[in-house]
N, C-alpha and C. Protein backbone atom coordinates (compact mmCIF):
# COMPACT_ATOMS: atom_id res chain seq x y z
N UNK A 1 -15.23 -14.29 17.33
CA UNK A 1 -15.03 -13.22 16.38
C UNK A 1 -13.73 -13.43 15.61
N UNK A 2 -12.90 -13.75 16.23
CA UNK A 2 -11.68 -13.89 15.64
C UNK A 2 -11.56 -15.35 15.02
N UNK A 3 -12.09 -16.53 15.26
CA UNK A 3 -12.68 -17.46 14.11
C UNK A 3 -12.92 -16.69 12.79
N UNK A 4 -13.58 -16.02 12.55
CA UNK A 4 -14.78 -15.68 11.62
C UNK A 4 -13.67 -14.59 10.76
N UNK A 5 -13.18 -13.65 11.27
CA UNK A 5 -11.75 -13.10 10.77
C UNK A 5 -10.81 -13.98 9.76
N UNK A 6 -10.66 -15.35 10.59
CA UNK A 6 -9.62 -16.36 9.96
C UNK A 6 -10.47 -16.93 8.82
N UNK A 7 -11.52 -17.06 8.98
CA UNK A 7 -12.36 -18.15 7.95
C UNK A 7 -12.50 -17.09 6.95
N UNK A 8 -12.99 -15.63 7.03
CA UNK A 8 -12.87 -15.07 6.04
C UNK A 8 -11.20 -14.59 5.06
N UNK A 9 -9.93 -14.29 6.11
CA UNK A 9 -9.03 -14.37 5.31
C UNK A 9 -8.59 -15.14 4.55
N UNK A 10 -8.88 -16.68 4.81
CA UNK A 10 -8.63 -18.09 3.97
C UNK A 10 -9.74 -18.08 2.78
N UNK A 11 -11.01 -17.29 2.52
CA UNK A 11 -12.04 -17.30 1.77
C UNK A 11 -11.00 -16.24 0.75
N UNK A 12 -11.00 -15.29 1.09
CA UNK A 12 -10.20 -13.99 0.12
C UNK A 12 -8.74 -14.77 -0.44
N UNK A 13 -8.01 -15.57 0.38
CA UNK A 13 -6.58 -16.22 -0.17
C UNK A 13 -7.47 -17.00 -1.09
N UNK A 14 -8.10 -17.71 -0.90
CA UNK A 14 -8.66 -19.09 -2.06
C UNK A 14 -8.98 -18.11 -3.48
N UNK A 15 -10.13 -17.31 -3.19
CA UNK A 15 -10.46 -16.52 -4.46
C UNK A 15 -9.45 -15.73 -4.76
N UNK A 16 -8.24 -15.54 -4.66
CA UNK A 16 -6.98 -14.42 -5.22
C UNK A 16 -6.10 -15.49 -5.69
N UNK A 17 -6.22 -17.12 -5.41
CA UNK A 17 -5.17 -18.22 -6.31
C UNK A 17 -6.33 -18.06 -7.54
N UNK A 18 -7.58 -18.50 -7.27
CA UNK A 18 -8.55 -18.42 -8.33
C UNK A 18 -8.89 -17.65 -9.61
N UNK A 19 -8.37 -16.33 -8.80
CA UNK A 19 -8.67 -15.00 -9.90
C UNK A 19 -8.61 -15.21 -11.53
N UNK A 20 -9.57 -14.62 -12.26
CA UNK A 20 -9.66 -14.96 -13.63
C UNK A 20 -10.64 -13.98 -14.29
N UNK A 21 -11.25 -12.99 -13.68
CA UNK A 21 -11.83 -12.24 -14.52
C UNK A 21 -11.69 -10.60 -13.46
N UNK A 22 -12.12 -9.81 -14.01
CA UNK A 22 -12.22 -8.41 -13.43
C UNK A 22 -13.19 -8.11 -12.63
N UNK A 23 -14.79 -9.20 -12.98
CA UNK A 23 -15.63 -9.35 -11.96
C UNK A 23 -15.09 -9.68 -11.03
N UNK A 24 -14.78 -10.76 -10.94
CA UNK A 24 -13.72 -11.60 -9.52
C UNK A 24 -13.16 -10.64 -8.87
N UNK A 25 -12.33 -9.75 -9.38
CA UNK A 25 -11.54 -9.40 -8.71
C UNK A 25 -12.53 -8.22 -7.89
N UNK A 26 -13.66 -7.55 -8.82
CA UNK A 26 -14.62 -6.70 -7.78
C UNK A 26 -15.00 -7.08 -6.61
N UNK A 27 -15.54 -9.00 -6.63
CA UNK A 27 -15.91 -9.32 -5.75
C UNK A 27 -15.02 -9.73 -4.68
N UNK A 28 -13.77 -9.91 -4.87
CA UNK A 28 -12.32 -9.98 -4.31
C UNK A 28 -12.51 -8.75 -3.05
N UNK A 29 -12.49 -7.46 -3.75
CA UNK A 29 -11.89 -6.25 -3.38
C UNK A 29 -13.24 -5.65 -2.47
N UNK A 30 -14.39 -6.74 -2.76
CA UNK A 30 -15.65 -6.60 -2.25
C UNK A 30 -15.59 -7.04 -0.45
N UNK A 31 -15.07 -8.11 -0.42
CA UNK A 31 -14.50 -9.22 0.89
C UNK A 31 -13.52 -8.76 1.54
N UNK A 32 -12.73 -8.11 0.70
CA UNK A 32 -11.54 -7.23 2.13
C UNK A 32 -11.75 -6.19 2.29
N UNK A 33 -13.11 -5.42 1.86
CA UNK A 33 -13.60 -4.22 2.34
C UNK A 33 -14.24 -4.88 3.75
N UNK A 34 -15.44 -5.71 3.67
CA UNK A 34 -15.79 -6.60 4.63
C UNK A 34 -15.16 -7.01 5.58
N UNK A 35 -13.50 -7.51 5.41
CA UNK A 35 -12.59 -8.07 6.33
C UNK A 35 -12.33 -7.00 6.93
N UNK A 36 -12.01 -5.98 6.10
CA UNK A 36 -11.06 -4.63 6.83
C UNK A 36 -12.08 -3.95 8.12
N UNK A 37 -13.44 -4.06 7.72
CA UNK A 37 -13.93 -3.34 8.67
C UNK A 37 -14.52 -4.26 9.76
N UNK A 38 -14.57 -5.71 9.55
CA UNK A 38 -14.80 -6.88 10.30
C UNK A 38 -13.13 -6.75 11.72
N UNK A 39 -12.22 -6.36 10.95
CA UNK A 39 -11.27 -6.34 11.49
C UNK A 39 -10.90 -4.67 12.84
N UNK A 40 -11.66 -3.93 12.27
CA UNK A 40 -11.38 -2.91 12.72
C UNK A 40 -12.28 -3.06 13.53
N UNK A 41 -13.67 -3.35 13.80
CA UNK A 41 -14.72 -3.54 14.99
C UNK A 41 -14.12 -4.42 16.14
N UNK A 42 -13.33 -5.72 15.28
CA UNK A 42 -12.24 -6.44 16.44
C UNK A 42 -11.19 -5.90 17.52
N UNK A 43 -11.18 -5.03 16.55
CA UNK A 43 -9.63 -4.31 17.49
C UNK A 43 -10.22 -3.45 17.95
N UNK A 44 -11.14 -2.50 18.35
CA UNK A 44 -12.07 -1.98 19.28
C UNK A 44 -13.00 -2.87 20.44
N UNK A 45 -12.92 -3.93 19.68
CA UNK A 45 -13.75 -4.75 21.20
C UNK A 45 -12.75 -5.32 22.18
N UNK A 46 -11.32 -5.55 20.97
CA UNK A 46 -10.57 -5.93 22.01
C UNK A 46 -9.76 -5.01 22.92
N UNK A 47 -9.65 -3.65 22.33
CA UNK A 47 -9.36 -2.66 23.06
C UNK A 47 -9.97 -2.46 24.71
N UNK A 48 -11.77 -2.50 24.33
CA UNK A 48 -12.45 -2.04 25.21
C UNK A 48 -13.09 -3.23 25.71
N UNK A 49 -12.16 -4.44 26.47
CA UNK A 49 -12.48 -5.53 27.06
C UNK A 49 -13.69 -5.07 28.07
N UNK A 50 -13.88 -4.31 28.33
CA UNK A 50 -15.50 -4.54 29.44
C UNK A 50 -16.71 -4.30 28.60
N UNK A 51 -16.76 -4.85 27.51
CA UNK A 51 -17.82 -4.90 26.37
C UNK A 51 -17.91 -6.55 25.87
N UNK A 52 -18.70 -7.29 26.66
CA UNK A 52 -18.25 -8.72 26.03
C UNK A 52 -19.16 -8.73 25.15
N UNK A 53 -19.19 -9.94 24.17
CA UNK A 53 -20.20 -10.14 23.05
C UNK A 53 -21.55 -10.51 23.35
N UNK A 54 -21.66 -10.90 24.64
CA UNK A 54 -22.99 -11.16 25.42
C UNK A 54 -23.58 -9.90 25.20
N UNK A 55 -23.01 -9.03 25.96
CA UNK A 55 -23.56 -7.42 26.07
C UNK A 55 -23.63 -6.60 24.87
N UNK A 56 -23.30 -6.44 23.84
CA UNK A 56 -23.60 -6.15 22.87
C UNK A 56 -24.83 -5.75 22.61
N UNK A 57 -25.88 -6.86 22.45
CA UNK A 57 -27.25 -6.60 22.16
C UNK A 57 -27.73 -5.70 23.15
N UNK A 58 -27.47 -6.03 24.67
CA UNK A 58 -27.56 -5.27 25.65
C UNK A 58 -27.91 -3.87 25.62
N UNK A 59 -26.32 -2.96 24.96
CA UNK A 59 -25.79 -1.65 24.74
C UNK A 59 -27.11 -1.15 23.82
N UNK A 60 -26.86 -2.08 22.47
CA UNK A 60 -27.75 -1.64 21.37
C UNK A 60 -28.99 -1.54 21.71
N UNK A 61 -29.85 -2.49 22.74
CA UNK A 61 -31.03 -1.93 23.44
C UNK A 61 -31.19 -1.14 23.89
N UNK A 62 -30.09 -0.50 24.81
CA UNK A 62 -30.48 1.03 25.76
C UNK A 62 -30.22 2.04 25.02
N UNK A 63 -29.22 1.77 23.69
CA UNK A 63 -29.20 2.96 23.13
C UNK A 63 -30.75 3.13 22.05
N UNK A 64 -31.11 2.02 21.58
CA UNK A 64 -32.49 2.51 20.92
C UNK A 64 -33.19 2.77 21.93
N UNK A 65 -33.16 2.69 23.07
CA UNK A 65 -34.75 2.90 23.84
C UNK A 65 -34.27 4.67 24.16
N UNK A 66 -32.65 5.04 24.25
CA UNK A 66 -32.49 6.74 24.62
C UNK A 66 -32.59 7.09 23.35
N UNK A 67 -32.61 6.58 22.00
CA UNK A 67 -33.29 7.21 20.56
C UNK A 67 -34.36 7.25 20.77
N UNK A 68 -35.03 6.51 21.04
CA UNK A 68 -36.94 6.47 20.46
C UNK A 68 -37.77 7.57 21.84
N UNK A 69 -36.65 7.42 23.07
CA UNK A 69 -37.56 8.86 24.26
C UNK A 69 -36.72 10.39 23.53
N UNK A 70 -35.78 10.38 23.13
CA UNK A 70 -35.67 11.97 22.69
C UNK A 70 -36.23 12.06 21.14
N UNK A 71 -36.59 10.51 20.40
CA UNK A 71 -37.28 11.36 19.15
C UNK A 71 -38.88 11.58 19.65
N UNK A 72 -39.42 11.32 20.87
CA UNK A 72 -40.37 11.06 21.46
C UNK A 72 -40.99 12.49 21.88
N UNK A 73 -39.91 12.94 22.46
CA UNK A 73 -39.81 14.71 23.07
C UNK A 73 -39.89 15.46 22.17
N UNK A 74 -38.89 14.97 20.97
CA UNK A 74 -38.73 16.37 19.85
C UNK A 74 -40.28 16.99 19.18
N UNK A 75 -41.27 16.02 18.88
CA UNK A 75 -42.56 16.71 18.62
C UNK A 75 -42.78 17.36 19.60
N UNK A 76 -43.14 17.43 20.85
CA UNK A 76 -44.11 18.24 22.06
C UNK A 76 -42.99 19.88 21.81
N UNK A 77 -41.87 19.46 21.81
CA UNK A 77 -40.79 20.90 21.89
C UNK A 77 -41.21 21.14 20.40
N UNK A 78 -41.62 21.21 19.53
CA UNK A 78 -41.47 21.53 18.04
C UNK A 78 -43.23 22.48 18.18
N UNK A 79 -44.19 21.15 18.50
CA UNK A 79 -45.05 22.39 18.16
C UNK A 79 -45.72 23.33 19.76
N UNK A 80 -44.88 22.90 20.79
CA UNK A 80 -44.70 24.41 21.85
C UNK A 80 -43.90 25.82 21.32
N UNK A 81 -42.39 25.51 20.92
CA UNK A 81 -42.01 26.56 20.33
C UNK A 81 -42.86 26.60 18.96
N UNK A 82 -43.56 26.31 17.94
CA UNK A 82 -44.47 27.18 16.97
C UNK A 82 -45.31 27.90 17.59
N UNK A 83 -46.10 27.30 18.35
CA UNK A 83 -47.37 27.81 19.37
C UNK A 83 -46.80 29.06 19.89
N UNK A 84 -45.61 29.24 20.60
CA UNK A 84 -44.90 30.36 20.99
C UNK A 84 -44.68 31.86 20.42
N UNK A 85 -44.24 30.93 18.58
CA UNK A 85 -43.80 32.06 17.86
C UNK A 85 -44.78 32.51 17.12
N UNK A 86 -46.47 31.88 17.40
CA UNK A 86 -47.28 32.91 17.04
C UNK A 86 -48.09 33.65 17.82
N UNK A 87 -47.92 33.06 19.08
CA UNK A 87 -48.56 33.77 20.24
C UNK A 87 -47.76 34.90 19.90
N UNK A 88 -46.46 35.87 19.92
CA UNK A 88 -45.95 36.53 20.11
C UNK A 88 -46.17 37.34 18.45
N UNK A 89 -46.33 37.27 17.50
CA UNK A 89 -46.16 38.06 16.42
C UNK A 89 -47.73 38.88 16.58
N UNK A 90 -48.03 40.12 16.35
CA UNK A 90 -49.19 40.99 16.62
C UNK A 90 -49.95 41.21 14.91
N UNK A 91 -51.13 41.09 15.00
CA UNK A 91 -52.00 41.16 13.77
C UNK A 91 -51.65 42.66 13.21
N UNK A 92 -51.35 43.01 11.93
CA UNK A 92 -51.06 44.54 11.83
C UNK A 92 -52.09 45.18 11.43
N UNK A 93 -52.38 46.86 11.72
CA UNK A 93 -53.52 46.96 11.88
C UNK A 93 -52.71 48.23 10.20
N UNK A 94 -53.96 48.45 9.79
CA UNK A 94 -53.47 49.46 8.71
C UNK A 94 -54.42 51.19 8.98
N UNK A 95 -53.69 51.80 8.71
CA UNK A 95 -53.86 53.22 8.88
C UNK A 95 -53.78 54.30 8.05
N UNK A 96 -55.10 54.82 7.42
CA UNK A 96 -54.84 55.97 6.48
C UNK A 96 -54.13 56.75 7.10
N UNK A 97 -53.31 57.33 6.40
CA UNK A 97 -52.41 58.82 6.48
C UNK A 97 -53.12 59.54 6.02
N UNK A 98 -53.44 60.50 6.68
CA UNK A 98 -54.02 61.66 6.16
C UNK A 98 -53.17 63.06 5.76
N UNK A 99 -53.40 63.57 4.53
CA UNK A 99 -52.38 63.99 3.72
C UNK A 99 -53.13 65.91 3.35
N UNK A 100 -51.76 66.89 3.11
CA UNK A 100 -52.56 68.25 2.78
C UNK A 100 -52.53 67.77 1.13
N UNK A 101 -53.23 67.34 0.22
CA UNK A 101 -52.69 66.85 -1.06
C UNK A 101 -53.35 68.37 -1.66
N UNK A 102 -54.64 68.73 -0.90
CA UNK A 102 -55.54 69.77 -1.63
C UNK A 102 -54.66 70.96 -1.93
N UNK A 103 -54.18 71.09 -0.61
CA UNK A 103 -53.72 72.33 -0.73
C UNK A 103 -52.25 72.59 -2.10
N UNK A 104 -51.49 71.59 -2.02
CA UNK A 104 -50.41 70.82 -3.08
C UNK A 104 -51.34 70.82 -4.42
N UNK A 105 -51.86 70.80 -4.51
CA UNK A 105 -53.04 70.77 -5.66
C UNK A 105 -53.67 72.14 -6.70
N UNK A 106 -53.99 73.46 -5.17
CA UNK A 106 -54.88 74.25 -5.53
C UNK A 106 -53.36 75.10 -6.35
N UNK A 107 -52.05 74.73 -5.70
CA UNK A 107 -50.84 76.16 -5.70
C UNK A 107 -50.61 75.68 -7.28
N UNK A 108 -50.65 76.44 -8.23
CA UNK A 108 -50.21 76.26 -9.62
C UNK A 108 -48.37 76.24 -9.20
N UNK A 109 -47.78 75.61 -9.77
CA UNK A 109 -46.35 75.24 -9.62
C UNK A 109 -45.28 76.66 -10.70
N UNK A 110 -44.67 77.56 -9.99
CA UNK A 110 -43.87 78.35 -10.71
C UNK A 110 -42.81 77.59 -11.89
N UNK A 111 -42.57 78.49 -12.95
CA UNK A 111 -41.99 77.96 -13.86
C UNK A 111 -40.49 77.63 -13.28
N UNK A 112 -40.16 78.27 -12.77
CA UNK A 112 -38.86 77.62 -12.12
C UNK A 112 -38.58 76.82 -11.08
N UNK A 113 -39.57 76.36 -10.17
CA UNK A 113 -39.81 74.91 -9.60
C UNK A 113 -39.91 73.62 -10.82
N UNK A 114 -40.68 74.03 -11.93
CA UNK A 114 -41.19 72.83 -12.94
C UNK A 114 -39.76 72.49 -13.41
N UNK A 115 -38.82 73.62 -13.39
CA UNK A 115 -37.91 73.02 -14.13
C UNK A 115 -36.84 72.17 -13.76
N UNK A 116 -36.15 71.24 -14.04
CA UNK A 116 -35.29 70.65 -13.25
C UNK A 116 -33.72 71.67 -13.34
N UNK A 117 -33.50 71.23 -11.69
CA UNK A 117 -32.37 71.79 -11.85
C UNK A 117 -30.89 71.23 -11.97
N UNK A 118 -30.11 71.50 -12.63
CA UNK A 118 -28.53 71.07 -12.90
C UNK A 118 -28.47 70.99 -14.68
N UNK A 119 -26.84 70.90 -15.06
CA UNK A 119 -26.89 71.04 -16.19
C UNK A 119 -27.15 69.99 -16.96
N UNK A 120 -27.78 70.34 -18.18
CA UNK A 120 -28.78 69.37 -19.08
C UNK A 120 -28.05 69.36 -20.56
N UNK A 121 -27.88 68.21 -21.26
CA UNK A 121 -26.73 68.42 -22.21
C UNK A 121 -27.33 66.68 -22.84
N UNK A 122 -28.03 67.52 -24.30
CA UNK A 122 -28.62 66.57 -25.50
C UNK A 122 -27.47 65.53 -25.61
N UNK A 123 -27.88 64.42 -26.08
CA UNK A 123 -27.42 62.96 -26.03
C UNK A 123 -26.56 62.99 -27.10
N UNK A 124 -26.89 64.58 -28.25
CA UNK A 124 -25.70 64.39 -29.21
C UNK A 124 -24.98 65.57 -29.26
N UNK A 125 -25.33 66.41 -28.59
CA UNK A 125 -24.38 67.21 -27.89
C UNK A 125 -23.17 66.77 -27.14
N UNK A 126 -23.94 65.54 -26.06
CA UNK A 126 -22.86 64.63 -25.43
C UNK A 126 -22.06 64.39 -25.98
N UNK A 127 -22.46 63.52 -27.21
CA UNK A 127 -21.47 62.85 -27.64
C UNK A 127 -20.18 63.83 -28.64
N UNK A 128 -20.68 65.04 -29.39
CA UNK A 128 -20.11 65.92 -29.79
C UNK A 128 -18.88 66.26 -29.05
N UNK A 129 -19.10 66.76 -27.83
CA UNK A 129 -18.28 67.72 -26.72
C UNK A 129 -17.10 66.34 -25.97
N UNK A 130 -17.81 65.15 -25.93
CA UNK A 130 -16.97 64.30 -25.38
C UNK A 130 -15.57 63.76 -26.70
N UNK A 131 -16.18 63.78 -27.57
CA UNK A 131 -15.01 63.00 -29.10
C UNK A 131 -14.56 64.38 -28.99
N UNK A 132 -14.85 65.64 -29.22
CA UNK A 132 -14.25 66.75 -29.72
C UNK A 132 -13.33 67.48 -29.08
N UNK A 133 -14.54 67.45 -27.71
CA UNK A 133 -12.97 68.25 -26.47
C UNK A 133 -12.84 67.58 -25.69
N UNK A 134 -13.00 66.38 -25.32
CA UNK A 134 -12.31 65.46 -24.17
C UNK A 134 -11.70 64.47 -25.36
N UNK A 135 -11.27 64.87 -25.95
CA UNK A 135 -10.79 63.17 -26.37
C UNK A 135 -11.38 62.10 -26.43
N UNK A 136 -12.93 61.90 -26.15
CA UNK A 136 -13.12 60.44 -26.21
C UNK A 136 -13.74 59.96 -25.33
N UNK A 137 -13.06 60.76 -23.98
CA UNK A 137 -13.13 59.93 -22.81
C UNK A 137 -13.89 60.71 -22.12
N UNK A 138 -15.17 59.35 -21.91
CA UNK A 138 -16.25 59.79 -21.16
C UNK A 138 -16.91 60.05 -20.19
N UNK A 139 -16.28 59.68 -19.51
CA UNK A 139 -15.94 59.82 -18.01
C UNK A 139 -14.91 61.22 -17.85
N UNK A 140 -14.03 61.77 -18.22
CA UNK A 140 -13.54 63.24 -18.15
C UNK A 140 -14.72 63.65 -18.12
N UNK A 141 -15.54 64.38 -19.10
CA UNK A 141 -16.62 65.10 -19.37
C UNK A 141 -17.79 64.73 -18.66
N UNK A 142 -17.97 63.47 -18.00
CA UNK A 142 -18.72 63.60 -16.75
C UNK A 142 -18.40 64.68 -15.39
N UNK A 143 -17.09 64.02 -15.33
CA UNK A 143 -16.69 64.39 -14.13
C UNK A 143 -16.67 65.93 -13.97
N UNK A 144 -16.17 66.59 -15.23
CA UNK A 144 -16.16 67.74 -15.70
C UNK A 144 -17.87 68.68 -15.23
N UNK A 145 -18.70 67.91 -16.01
CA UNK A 145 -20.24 68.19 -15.53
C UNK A 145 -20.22 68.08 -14.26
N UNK A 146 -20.36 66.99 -13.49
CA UNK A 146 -20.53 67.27 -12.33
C UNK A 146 -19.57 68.54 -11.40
N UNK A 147 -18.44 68.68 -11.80
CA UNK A 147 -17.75 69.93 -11.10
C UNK A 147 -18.23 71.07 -11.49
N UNK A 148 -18.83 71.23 -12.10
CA UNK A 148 -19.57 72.72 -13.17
C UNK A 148 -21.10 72.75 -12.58
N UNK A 149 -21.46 71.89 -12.18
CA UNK A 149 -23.02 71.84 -11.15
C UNK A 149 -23.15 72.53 -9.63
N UNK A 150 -21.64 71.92 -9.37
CA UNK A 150 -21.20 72.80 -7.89
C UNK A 150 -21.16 74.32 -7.43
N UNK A 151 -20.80 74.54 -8.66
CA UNK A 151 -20.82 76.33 -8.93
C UNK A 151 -21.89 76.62 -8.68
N UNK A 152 -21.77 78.33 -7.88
CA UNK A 152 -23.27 78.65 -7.72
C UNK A 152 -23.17 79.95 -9.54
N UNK A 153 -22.14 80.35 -9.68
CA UNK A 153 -22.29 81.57 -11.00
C UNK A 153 -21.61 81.00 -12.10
N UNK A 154 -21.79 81.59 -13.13
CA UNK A 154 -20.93 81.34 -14.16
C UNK A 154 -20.05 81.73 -14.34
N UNK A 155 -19.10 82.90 -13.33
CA UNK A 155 -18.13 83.37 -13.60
C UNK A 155 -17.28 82.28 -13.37
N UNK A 156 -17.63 81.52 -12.13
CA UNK A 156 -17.27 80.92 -11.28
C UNK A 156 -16.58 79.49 -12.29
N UNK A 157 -17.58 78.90 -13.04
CA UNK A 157 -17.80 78.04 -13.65
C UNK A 157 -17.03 78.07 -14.97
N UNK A 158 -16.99 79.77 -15.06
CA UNK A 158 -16.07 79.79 -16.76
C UNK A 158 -14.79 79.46 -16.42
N UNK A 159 -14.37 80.30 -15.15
CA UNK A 159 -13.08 80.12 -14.73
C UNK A 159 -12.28 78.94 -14.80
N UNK A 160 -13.15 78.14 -13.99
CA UNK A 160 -12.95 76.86 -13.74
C UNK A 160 -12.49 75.93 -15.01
N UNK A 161 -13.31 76.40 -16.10
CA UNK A 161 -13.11 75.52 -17.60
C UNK A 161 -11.68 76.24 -18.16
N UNK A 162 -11.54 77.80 -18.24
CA UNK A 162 -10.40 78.13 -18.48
C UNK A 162 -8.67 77.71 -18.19
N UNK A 163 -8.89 77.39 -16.75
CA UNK A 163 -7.80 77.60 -15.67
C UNK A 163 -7.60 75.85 -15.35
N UNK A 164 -8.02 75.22 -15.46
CA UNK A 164 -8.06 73.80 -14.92
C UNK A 164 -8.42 73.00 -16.44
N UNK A 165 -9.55 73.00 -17.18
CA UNK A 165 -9.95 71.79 -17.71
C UNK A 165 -8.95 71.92 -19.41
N UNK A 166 -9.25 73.14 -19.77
CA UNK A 166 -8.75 73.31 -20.84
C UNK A 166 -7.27 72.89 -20.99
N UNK A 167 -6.53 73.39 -20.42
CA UNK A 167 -5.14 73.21 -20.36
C UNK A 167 -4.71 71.49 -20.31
N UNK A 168 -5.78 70.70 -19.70
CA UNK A 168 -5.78 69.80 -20.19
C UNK A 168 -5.68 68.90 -21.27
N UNK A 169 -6.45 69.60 -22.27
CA UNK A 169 -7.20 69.05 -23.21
C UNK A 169 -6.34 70.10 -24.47
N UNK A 170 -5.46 70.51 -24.47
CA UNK A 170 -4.19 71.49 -25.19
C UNK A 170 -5.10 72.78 -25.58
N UNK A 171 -6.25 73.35 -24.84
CA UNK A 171 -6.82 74.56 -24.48
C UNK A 171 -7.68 74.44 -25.79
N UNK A 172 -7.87 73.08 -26.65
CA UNK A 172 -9.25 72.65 -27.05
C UNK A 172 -8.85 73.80 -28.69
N UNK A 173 -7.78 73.67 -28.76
CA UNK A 173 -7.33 74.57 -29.84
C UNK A 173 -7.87 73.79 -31.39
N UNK A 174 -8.05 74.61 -32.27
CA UNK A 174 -8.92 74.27 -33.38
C UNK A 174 -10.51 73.66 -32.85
N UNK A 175 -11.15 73.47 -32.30
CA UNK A 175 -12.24 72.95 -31.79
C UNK A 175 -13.18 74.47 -31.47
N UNK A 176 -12.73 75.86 -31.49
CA UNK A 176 -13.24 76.56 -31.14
C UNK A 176 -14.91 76.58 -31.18
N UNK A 177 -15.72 76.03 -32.40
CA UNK A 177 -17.05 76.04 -32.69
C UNK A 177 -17.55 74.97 -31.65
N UNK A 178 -16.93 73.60 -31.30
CA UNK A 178 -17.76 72.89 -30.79
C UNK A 178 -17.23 73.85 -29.24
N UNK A 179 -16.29 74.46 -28.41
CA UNK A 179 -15.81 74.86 -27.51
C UNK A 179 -17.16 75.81 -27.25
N UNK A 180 -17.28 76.81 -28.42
CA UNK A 180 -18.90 77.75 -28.11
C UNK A 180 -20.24 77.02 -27.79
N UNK A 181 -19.88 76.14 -28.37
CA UNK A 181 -21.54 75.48 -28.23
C UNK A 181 -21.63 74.93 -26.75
N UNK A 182 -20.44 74.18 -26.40
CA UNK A 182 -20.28 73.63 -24.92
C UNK A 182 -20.38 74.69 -23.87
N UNK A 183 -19.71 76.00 -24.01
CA UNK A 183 -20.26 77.45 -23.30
C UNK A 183 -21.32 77.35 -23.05
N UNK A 184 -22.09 77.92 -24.40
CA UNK A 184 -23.37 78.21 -24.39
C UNK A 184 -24.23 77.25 -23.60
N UNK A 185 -24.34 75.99 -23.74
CA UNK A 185 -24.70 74.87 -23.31
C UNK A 185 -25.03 75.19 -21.23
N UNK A 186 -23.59 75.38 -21.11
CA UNK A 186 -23.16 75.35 -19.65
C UNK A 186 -23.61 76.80 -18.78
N UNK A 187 -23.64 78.13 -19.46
CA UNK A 187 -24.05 78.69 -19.35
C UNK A 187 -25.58 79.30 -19.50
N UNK A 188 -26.24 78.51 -20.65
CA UNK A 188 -27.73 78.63 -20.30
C UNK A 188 -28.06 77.91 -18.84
N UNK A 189 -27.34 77.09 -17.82
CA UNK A 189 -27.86 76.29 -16.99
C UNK A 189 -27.53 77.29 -15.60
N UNK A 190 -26.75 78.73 -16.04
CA UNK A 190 -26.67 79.20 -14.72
C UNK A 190 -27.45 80.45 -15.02
């Protein structure tokens, strides 16, 4: 082994006096990749002197024959566990629900069930009440709605716009017409 080391470092010295093109030198840089790892298998065999070069082929036999019995096993374990995981999953069976739909059917629905409940506010109304008395900002006048839904009265609810939101908003002064309409609005919903 260590022959074969020397004969190749004297091969790589000859072609590096030689050098003359950029191919060369690929195939240069090609041979001491070769050496380097020719070299590194050396210094592991010589490390692990109870590995002679006789035995070699040896090793490499018992290790293919413990590859080829566990790739041997891996089918029989592959389709036992499938076989397994359908023995165990159950066919599903399907089941009418039986439902009162008739009776849901015969009751005519009161006008104040049909209606939805919470406050309801036109898309240009929205946009009116949000540029006019929030400033803009559209998210205030959400948030605003949703706190005005919580209320069970309108006293409750006027208060609330008086005492808290307005004072915000510099009590929505000159805006009075769009301020009525937003009332009215909030108060048809209680």
């Amino acid at each position: 082994m260590i022959d074969d080391l020397k004969d190749d470092l004297k091969s790589i010295l000859n072609d590096l006096e030689k050098i003359n093109k950029t191919s060369d030198l690929e195939q240069i840089i090609s041979k001491i990749q070769d050496f380097y790892k020719k070299s590194i298998i050396f210094q592991f065999k010589k490390e692990n002197e109870n590995i002679s070069d006789g035995s070699d082929q040896e090793v490499a036999d018992m290790a293919m024959e413990t590859i080829n019995e566990i790739v041997a096993e891996i089918p029989d374990q592959t389709t036992e566990t499938i076989d397994d995981l359908f023995s165990s999953v159950a066919n599903p069976e399907f089941v009418i629900k039986e439902t009162n739909d008739k009776e849901s059917l015969n009751e005519p629905k009161k006008l104040n069930e049909s209606l939805i409940k919470g406050i309801k506010i036109g898309l240009n109304d929205k946009i009116a009440f949000t540029t006019g008395l929030f400033d803009g900002n559209g998210e205030d006048f959400s948030r605003v709605v949703s706190q005005l839904q919580t209320y069970s009265s309108w006293d409750e609810a006027f208060k609330f716009l008086n005492n808290i939101v307005k004072p915000d908003y510099n009590n929505w002064e000159g805006k009075e017409e769009i301020e009525k309409r937003f009332l009215k609005c909030i108060e048809n919903n209680f």
